[in-house]
C-alpha atoms as a PDB file:
ATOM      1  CA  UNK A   1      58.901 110.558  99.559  1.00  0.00           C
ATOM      2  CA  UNK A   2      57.455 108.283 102.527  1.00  0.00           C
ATOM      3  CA  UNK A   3      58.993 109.751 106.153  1.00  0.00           C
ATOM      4  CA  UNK A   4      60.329 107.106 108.779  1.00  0.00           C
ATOM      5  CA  UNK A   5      60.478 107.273 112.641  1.00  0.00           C
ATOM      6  CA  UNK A   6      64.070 106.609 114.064  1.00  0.00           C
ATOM      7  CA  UNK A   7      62.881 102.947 114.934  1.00  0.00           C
ATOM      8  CA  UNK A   8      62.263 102.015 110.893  1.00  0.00           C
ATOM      9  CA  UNK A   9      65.823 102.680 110.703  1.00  0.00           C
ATOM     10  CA  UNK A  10      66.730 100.365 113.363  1.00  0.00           C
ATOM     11  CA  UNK A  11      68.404 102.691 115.391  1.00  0.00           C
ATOM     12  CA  UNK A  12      65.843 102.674 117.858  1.00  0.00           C
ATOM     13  CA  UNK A  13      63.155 100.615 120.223  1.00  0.00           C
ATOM     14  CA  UNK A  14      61.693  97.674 118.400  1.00  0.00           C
ATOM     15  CA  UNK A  15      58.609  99.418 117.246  1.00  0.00           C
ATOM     16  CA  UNK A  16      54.847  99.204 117.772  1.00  0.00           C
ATOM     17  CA  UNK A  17      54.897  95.544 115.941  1.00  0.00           C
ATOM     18  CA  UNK A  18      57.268  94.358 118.441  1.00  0.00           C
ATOM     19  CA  UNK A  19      54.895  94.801 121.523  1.00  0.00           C
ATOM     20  CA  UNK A  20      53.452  91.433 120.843  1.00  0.00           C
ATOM     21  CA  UNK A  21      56.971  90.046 121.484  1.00  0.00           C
ATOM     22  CA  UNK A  22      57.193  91.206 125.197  1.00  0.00           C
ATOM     23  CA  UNK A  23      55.180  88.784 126.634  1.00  0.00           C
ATOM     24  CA  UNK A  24      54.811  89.837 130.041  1.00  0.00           C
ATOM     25  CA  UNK A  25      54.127  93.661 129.873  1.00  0.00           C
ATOM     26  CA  UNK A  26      50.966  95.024 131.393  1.00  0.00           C
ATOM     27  CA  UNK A  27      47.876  96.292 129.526  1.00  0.00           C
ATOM     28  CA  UNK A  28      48.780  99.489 131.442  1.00  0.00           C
ATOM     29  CA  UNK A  29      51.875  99.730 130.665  1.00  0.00           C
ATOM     30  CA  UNK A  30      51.406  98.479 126.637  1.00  0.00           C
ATOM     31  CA  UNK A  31      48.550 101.434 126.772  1.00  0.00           C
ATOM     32  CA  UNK A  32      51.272 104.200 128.331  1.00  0.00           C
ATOM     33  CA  UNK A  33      53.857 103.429 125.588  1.00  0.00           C
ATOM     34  CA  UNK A  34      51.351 103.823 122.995  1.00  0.00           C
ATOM     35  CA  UNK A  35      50.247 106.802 124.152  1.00  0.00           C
ATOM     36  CA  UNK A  36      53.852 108.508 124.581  1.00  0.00           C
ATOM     37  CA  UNK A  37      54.708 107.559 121.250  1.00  0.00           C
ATOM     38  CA  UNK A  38      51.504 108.672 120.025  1.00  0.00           C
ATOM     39  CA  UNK A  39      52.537 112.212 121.364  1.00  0.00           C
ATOM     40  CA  UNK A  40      55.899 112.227 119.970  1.00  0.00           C
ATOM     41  CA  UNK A  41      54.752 111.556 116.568  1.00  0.00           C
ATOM     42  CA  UNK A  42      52.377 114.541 117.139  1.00  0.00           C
ATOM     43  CA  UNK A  43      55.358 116.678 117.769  1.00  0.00           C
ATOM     44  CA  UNK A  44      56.631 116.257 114.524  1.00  0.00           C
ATOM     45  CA  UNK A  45      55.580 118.944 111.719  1.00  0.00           C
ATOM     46  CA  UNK A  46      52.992 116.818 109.557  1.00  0.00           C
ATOM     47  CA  UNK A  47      54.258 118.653 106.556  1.00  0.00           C
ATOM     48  CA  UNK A  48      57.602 117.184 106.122  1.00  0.00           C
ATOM     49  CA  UNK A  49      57.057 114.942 103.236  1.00  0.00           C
ATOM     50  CA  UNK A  50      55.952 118.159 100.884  1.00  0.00           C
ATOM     51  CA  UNK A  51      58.450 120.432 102.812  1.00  0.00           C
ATOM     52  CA  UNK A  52      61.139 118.000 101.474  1.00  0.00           C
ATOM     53  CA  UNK A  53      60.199 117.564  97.783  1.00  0.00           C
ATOM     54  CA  UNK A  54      59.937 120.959  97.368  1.00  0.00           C
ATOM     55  CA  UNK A  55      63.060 121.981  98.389  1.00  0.00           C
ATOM     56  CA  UNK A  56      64.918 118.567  97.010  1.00  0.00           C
ATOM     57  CA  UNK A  57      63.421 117.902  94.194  1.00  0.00           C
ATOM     58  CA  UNK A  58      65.545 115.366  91.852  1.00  0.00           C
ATOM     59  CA  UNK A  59      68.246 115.237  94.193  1.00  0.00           C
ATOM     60  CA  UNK A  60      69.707 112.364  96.579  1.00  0.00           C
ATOM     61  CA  UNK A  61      69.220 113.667  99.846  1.00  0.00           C
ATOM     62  CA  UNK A  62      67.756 113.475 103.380  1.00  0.00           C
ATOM     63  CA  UNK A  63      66.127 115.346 106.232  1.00  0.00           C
ATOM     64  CA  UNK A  64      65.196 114.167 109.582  1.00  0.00           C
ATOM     65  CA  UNK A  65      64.282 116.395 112.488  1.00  0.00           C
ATOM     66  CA  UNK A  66      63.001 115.577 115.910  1.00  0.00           C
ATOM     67  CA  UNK A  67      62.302 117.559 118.692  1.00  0.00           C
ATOM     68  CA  UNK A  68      64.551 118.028 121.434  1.00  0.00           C
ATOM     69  CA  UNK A  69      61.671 116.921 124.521  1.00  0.00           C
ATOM     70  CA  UNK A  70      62.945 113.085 125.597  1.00  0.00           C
ATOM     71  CA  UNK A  71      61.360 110.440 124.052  1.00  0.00           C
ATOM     72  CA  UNK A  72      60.153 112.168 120.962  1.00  0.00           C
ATOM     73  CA  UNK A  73      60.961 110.148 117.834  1.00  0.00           C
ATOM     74  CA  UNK A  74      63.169 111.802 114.921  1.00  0.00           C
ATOM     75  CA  UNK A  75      61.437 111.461 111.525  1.00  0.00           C
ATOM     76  CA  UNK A  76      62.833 111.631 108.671  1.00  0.00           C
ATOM     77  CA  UNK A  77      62.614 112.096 104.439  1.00  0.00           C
ATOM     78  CA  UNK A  78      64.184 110.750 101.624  1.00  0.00           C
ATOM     79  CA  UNK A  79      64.039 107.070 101.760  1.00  0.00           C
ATOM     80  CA  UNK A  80      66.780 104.759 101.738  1.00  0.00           C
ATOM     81  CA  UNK A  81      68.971 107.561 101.414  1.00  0.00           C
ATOM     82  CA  UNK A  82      68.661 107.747 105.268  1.00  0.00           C
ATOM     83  CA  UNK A  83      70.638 105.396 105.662  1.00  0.00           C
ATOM     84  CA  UNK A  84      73.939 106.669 104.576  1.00  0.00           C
ATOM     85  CA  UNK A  85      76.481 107.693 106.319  1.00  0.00           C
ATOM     86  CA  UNK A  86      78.316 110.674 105.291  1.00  0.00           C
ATOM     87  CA  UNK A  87      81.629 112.516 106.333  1.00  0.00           C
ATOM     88  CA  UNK A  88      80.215 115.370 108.865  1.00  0.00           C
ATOM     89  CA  UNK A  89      82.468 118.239 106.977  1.00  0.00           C
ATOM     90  CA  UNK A  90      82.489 121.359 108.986  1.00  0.00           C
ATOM     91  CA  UNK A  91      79.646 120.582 110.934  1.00  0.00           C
ATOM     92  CA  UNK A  92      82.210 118.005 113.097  1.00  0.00           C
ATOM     93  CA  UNK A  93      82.909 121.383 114.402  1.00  0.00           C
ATOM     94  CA  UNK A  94      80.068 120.954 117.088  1.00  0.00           C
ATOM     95  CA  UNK A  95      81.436 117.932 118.390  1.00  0.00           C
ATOM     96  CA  UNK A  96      85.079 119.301 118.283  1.00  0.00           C
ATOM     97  CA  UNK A  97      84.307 122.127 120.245  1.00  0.00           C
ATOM     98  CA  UNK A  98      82.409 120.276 123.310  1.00  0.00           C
ATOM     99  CA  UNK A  99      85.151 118.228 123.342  1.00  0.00           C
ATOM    100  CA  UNK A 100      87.528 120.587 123.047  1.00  0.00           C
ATOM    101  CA  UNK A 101      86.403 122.307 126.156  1.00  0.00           C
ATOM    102  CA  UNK A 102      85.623 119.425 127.791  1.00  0.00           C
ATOM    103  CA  UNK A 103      89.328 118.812 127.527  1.00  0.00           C
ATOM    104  CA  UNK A 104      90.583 122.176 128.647  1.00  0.00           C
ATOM    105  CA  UNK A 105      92.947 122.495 125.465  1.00  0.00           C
ATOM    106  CA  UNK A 106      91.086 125.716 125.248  1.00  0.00           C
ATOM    107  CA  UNK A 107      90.338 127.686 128.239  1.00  0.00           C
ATOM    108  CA  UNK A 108      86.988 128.855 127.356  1.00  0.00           C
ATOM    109  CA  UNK A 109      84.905 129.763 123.329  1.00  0.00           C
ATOM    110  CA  UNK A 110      86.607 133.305 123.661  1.00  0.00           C
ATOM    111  CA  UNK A 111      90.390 132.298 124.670  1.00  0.00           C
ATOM    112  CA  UNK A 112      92.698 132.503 121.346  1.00  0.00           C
ATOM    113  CA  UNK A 113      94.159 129.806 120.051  1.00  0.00           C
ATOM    114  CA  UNK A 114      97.241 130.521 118.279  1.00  0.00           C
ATOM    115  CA  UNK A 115      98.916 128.000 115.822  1.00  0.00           C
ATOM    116  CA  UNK A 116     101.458 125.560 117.540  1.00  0.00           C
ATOM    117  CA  UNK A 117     103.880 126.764 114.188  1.00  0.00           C
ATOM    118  CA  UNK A 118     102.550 130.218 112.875  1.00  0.00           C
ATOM    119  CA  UNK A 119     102.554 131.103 109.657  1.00  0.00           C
ATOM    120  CA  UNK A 120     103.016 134.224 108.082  1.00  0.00           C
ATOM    121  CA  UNK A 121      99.499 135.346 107.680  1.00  0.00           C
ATOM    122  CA  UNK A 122      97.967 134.310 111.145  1.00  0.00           C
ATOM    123  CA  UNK A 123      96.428 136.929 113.100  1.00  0.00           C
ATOM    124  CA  UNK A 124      98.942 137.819 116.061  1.00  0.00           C
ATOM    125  CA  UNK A 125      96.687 137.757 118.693  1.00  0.00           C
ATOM    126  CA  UNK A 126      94.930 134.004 117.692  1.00  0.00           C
ATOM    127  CA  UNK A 127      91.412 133.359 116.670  1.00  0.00           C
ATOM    128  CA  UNK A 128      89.038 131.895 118.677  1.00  0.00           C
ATOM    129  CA  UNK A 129      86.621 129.012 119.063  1.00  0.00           C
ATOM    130  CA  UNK A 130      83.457 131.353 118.191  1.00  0.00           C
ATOM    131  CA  UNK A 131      85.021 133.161 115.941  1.00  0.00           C
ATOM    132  CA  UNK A 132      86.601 130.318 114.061  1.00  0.00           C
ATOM    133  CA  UNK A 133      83.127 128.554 114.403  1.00  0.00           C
ATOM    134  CA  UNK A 134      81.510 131.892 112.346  1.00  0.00           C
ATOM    135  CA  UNK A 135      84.143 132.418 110.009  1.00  0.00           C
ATOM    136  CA  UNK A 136      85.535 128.939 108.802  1.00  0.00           C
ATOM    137  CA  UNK A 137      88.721 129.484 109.826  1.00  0.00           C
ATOM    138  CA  UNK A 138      89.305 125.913 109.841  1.00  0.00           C
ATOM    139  CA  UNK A 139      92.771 125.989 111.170  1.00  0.00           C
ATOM    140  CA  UNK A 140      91.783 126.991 114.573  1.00  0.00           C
ATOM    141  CA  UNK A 141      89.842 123.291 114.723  1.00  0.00           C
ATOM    142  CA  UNK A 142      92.778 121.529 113.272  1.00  0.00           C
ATOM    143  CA  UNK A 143      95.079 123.083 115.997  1.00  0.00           C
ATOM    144  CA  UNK A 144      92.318 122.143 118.635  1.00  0.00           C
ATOM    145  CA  UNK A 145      92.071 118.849 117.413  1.00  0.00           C
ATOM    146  CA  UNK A 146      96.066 118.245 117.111  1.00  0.00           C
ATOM    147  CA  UNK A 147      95.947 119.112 120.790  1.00  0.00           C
ATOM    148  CA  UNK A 148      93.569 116.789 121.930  1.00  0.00           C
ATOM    149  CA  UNK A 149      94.851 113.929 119.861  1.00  0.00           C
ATOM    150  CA  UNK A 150      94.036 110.918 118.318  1.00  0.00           C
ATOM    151  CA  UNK A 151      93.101 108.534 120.899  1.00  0.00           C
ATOM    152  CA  UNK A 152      91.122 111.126 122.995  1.00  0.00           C
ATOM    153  CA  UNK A 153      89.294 112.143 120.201  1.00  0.00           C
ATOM    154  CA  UNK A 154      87.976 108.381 119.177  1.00  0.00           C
ATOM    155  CA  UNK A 155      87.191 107.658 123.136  1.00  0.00           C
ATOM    156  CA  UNK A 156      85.305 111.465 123.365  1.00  0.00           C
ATOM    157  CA  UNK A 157      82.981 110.537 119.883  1.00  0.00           C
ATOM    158  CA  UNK A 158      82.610 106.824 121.075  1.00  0.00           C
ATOM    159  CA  UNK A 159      81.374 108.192 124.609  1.00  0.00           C
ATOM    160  CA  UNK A 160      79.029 110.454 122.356  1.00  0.00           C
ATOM    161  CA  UNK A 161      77.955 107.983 119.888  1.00  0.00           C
ATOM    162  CA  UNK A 162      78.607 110.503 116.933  1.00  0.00           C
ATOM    163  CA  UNK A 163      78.401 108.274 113.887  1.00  0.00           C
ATOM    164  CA  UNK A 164      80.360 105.446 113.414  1.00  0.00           C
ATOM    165  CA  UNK A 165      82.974 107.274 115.950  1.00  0.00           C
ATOM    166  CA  UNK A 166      85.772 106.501 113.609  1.00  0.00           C
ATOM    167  CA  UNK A 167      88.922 109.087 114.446  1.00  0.00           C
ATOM    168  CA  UNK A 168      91.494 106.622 111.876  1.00  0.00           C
ATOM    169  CA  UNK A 169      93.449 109.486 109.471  1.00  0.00           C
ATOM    170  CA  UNK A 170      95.199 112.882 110.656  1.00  0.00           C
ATOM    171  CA  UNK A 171      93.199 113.967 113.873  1.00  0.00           C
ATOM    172  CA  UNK A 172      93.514 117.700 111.732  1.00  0.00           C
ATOM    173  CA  UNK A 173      91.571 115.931 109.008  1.00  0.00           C
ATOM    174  CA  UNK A 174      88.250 114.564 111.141  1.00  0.00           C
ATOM    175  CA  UNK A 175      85.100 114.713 109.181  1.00  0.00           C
ATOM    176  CA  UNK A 176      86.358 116.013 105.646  1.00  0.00           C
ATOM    177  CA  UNK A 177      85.857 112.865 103.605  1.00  0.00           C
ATOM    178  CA  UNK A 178      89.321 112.129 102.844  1.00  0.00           C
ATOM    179  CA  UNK A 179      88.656 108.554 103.082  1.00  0.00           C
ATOM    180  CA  UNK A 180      86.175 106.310 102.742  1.00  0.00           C
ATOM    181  CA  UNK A 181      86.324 104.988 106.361  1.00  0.00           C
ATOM    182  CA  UNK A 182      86.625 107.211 108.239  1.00  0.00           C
ATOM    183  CA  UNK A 183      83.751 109.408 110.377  1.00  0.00           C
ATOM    184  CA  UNK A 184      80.896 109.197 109.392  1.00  0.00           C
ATOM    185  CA  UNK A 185      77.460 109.946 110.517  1.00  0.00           C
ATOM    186  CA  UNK A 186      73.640 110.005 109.233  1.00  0.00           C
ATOM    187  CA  UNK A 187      71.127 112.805 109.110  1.00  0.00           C
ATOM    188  CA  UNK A 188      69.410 110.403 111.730  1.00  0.00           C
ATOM    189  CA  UNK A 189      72.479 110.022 113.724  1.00  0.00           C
ATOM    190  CA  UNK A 190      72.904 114.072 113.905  1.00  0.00           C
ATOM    191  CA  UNK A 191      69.629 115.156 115.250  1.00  0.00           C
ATOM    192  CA  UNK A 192      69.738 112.620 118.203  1.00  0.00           C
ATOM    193  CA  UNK A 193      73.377 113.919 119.002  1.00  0.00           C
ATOM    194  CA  UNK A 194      72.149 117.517 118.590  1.00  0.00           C
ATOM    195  CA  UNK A 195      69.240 116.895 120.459  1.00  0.00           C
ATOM    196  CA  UNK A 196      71.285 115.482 123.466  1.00  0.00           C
ATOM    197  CA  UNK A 197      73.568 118.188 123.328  1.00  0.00           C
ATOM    198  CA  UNK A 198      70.448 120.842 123.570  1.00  0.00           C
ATOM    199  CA  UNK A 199      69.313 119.159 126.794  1.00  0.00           C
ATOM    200  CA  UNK A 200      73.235 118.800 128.022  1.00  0.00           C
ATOM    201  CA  UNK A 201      72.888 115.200 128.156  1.00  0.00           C
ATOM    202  CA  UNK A 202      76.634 114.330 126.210  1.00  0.00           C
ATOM    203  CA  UNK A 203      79.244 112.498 128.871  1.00  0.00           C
ATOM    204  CA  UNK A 204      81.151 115.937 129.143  1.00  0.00           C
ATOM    205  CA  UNK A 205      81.027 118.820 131.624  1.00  0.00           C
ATOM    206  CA  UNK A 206      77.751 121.018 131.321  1.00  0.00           C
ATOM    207  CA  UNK A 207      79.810 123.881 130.519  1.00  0.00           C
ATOM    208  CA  UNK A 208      81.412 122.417 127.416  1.00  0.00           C
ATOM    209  CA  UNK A 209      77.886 121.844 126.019  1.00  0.00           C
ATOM    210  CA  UNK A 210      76.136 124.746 127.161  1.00  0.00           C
ATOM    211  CA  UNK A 211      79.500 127.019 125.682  1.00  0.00           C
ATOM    212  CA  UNK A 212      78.584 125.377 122.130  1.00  0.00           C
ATOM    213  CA  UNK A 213      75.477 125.713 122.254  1.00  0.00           C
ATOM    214  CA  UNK A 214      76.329 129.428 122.320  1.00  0.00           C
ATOM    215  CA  UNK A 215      78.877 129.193 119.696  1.00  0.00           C
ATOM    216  CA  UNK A 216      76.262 128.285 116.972  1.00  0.00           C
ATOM    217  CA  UNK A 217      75.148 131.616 115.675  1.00  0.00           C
ATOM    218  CA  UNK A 218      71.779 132.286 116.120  1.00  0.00           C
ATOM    219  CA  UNK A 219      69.482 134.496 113.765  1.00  0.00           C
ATOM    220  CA  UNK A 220      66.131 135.890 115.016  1.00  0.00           C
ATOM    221  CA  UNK A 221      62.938 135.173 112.507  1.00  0.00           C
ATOM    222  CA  UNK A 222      60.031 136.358 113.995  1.00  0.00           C
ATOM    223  CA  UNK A 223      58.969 134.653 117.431  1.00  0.00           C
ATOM    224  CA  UNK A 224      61.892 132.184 116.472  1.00  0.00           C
ATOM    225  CA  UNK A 225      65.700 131.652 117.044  1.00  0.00           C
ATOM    226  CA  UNK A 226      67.195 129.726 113.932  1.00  0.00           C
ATOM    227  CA  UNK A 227      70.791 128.365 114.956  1.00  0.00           C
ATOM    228  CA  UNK A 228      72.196 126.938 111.760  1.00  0.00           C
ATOM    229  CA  UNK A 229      75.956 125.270 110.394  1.00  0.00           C
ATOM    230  CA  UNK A 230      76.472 124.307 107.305  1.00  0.00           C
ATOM    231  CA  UNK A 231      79.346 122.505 105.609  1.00  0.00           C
ATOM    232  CA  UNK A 232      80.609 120.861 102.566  1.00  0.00           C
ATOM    233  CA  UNK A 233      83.050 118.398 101.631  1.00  0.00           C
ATOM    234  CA  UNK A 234      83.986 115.354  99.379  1.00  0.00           C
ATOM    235  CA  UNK A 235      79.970 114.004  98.172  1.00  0.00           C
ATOM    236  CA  UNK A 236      78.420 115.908 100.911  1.00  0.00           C
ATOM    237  CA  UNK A 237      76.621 119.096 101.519  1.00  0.00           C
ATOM    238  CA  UNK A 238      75.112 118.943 105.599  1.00  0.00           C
ATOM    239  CA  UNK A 239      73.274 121.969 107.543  1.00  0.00           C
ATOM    240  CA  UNK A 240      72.496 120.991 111.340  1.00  0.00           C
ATOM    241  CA  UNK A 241      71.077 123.348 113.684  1.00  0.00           C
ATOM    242  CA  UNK A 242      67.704 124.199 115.423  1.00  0.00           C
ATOM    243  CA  UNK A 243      64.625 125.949 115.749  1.00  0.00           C
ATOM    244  CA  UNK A 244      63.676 127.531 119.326  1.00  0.00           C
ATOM    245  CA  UNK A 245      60.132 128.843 119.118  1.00  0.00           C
ATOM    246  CA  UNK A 246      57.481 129.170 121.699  1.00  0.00           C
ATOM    247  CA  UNK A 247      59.575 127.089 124.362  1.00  0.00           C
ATOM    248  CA  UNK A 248      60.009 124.381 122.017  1.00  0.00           C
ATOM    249  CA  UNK A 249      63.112 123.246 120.385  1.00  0.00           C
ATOM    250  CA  UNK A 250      63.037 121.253 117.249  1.00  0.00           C
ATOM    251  CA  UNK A 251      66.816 119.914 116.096  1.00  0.00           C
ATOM    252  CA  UNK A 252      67.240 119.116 112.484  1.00  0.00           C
ATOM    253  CA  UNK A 253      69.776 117.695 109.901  1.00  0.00           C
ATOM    254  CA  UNK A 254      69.688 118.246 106.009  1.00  0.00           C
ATOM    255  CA  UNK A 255      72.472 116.538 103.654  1.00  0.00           C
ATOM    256  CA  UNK A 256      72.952 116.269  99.946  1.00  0.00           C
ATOM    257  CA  UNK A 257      75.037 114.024  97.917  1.00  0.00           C
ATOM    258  CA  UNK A 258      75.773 113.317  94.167  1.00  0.00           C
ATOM    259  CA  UNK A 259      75.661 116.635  92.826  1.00  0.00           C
ATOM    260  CA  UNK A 260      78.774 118.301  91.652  1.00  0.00           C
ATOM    261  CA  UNK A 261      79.884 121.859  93.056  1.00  0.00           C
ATOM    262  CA  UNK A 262      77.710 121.759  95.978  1.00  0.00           C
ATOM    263  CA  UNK A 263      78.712 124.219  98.399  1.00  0.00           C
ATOM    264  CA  UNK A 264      77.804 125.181 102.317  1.00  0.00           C
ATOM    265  CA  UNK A 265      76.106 128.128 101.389  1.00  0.00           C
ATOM    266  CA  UNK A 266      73.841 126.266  99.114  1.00  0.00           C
ATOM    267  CA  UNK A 267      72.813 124.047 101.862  1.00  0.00           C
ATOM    268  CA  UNK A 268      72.264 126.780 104.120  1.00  0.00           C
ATOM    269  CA  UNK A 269      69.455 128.081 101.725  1.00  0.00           C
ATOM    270  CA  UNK A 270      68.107 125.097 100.796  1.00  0.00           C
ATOM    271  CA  UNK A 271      67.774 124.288 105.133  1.00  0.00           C
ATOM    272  CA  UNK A 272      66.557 128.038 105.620  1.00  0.00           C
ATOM    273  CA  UNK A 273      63.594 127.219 102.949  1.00  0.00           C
ATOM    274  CA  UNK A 274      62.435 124.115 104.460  1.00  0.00           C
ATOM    275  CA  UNK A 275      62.435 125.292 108.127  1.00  0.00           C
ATOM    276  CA  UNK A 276      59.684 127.859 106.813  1.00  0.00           C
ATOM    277  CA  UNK A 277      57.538 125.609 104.547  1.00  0.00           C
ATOM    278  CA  UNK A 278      57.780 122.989 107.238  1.00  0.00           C
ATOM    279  CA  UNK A 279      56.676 126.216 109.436  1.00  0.00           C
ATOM    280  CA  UNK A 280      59.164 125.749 111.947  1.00  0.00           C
ATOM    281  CA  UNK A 281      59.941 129.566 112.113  1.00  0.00           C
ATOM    282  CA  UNK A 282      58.279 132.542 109.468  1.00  0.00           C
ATOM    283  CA  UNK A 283      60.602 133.968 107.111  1.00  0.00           C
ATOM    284  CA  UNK A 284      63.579 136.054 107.960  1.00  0.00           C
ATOM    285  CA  UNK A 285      63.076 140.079 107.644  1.00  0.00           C
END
């Protein structure tokens, strides 16, 4: 497997053989950008490549991670697959919930949220953000996301650049695959939206994005915080999170596709083993 910077995918500047093409730039200032990219390659774990086929061998997937400093570059593995876009499944629940607060549909991550026509089995007392977030009780989002609507929602992931933004369907039914068009992101595309979220750079209130940022469980290994989601759905199998170690934070974004019966928790393992061989964090005790 060959890894690629954000700008082979075309998502990004022009690229060190597009220099030539600027005409006017300055030595100095040709010499400074080389540099700076220079030291966001070096940020990058050099082990990716093996990291990657040993934990996907065989299958169609991809990785890219990036670290959360500006101007680092995310790198990724697995090839043209890259380049796919695939339904978020539960891992839209990031997005959801900065928007959500953003909004004020929900007063804070701990307020309950009750459903607007309760059913026989609902807790009494609601279930909130966080605790939906941790459990999967995927309900809470659809309520959340009924609230907020339609047209907010497609301005909100638009404003965000999550994916191709695309909010057509049920608003319950974001980011589950139910059709072919509709939203729709890369791993690319999820580590630079995770990695503006980590330094609260999204076009919503600080609080909304420092509130999810809490709501992502966290799991100490070692020196190291692992925050990790995970989430399957139609030909997809996606674990986002990060990796805050030594006061660095490194974002990544591992999906799957074309194998039957994949589920979150497989994806969740299969992340958890590459964060250690890439050496992003020891093992768990």
């Amino acid at each position: 497997m060959t890894a690629t910077t954000l700008e082979q995918h075309g998502q990004g500047s022009t690229g060190i053989g597009g220099f030539r093409h600027v005409g006017r730039a300055s030595s100095a200032a040709l010499s400074l950008v080389l540099a700076a990219t220079s030291m966001a390659r070096a940020q990058t774990p050099p082990d990716l490549e093996s990291a990657f086929s040993n934990v996907f061998a065989g299958a169609t997937a991809c990785v890219a991670i990036r670290d959360v400093a500006p101007g680092a570059a995310a790198v990724s593995a697995g090839g043209l697959t890259c380049d796919r876009r695939r339904p978020p499944c539960a891992t839209f629940e990031i997005p959801a919930s900065v928007i959500a607060l953003d909004r004020g549909v929900v007063a804070d991550a701990g307020a309950p949220v009750k459903r607007s026509s309760p059913l026989k089995d609902d807790p009494p007392d609601g279930v909130s953000l966080r605790n939906a977030f941790r459990t999967g009780a995927s309900w809470v989002y659809e309520e959340v996301s009924r609230r907020v609507g339609s047209d907010a929602f497609a301005k909100a992931l638009a404003a965000m650049r999550y994916g191709n933004a695309d909010s057509g369907g049920p608003v319950e039914r974001l980011g589950r695959g139910d059709s072919p068009e509709g939203l729709a992101l890369n791993a690319v595309e999820q580590v630079e939206f995770l990695a503006r979220l980590k330094r609260g750079e999204l076009p919503t209130s600080a609080e909304s994005q420092a509130r999810t940022v809490e709501i992502v469980p966290a799991e100490r290994w070692g020196d190291a915080n692992v925050a990790l989601k995970s989430g399957a759905c139609d030909d997809a199998a996606w674990t986002v999170g990060w990796v805050d170690r030594n006061g660095r934070s490194t974002v990544l974004a591992a999906v799957e596709s074309g194998r039957p019966n994949m589920t979150a928790d497989d994806a969740l393992n299969k992340a958890k083993q590459l964060i250690i061989e890439m050496g992003l964090a020891p093992p768990p005790r």
